[in-house]
C-alpha atoms as a PDB file:
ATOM      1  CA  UNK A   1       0.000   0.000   0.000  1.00  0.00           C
ATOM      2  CA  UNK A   2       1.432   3.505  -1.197  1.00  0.00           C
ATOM      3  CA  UNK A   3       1.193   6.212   1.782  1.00  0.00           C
ATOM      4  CA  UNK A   4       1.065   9.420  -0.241  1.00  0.00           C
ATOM      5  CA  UNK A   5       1.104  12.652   1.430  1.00  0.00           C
ATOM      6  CA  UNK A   6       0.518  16.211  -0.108  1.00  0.00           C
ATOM      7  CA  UNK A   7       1.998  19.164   1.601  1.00  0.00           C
ATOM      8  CA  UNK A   8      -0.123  22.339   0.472  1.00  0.00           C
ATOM      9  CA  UNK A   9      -1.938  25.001   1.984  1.00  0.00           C
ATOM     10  CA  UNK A  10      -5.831  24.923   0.779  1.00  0.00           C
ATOM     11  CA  UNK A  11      -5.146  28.709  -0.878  1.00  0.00           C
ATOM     12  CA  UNK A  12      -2.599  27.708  -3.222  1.00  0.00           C
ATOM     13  CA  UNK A  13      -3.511  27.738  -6.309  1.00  0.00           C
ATOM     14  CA  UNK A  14      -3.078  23.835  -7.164  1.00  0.00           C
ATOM     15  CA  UNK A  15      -4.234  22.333  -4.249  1.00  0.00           C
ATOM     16  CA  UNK A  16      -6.858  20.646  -5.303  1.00  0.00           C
ATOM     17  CA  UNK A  17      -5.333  19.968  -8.785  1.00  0.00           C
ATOM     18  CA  UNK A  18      -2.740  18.423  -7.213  1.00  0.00           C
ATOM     19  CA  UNK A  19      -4.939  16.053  -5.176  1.00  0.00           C
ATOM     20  CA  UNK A  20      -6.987  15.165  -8.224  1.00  0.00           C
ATOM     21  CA  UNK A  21      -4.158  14.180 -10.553  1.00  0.00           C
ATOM     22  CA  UNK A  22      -2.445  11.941  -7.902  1.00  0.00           C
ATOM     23  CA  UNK A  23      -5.992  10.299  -6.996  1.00  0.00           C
ATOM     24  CA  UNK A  24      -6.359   9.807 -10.769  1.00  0.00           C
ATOM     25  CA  UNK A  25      -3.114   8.027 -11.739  1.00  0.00           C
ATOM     26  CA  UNK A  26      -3.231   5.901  -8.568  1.00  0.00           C
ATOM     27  CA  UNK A  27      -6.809   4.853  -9.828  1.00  0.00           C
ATOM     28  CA  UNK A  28      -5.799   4.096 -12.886  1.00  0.00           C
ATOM     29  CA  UNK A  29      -2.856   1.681 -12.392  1.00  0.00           C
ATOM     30  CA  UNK A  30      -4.968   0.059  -9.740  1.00  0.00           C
ATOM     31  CA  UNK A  31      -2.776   0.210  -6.795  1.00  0.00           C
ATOM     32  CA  UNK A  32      -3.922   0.535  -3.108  1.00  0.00           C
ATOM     33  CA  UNK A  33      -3.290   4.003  -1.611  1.00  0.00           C
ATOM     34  CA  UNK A  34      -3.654   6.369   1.125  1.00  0.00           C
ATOM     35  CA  UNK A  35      -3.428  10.039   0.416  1.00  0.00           C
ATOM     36  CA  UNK A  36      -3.500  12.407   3.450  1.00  0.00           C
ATOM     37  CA  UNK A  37      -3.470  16.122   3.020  1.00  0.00           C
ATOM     38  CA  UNK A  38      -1.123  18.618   5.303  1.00  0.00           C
ATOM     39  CA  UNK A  39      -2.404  21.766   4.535  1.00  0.00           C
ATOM     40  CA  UNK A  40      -2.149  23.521   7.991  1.00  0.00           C
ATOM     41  CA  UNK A  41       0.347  26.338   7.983  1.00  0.00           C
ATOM     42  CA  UNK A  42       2.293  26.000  11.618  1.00  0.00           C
ATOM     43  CA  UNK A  43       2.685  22.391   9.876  1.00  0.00           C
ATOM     44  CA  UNK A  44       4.469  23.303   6.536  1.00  0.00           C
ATOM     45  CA  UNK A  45       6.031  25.987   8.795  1.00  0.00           C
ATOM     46  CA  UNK A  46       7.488  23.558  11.173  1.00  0.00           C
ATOM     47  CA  UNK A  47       8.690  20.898   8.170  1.00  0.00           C
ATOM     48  CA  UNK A  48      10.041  23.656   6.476  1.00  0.00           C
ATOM     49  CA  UNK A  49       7.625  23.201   3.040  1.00  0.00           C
ATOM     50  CA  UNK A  50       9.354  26.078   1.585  1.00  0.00           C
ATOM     51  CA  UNK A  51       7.770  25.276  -2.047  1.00  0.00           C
ATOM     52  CA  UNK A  52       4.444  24.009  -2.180  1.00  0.00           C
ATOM     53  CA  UNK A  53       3.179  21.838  -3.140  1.00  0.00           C
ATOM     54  CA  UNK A  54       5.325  19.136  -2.279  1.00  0.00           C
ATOM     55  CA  UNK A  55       4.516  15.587  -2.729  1.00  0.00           C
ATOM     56  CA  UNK A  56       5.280  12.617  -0.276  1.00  0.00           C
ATOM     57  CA  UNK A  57       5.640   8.751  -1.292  1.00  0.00           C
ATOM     58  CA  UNK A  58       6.210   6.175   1.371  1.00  0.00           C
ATOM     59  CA  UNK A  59       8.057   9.012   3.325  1.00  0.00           C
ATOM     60  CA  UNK A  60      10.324  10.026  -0.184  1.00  0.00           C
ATOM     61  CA  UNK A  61       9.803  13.490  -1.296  1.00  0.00           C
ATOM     62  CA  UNK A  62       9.442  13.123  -5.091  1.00  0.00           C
ATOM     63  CA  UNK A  63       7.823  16.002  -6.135  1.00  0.00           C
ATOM     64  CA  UNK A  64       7.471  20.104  -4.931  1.00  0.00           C
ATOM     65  CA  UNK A  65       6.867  23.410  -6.711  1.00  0.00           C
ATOM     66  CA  UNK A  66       3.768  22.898  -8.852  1.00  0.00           C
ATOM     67  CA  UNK A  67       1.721  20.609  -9.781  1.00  0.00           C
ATOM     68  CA  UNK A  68       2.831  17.237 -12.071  1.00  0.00           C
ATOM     69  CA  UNK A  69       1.208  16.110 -15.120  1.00  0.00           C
ATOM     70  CA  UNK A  70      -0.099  13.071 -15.538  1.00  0.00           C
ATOM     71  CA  UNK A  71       3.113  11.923 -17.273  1.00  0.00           C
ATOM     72  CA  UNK A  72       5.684  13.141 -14.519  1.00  0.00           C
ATOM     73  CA  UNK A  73       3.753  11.221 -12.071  1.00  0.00           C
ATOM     74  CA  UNK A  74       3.780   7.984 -13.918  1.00  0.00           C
ATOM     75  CA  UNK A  75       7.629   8.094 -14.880  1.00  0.00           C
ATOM     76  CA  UNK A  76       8.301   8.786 -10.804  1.00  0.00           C
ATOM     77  CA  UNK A  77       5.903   5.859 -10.025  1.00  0.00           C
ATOM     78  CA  UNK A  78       8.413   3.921 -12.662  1.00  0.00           C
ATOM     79  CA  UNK A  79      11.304   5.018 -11.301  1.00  0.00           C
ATOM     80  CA  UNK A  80      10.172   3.800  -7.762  1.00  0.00           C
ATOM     81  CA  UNK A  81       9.593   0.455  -8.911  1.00  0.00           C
ATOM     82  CA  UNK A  82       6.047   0.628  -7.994  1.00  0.00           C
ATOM     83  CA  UNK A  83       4.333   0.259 -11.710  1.00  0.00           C
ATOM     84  CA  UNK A  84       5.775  -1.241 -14.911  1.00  0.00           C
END
């Protein structure tokens, strides 16, 4: 099971974007997931999310600054080994 986290604050501009496109491709290559949202601000203070938003898999940051495409996401989850 993938434990995905996304650090962003709810006004940013991609937050829900961001959400959507990682709930999408997770959907689609039928793996089992858990995505929690950290969008409280003392939080991303105190972890120092300088660049939201930032993107969490199984504790490995792989992704900050905007929001992936579809394809970005898919080549990471390559990369990790966790699709073919």
């Amino acid at each position: 099971m993938l434990n995905v986290k996304i650090y962003c604050p709810q006004t940013h501009p991609d937050y829900d974007t961001t959400y959507n496109i990682v709930e999408e491709v997770l959907q689609e290559q039928h793996l089992s997931y858990t995505i929690e949202r950290i969008n409280r601000f003392e939080d991303l203070y105190r972890l120092r999310i300088l660049y939201p938003p930032q993107i969490v898999i199984n504790s490995r940051v792989v992704y900050s600054r905007r929001c992936p495409k579809k394809e970005e996401l898919l080549q990471i989850l390559q990369k990790m080994h966790l699709i073919k």
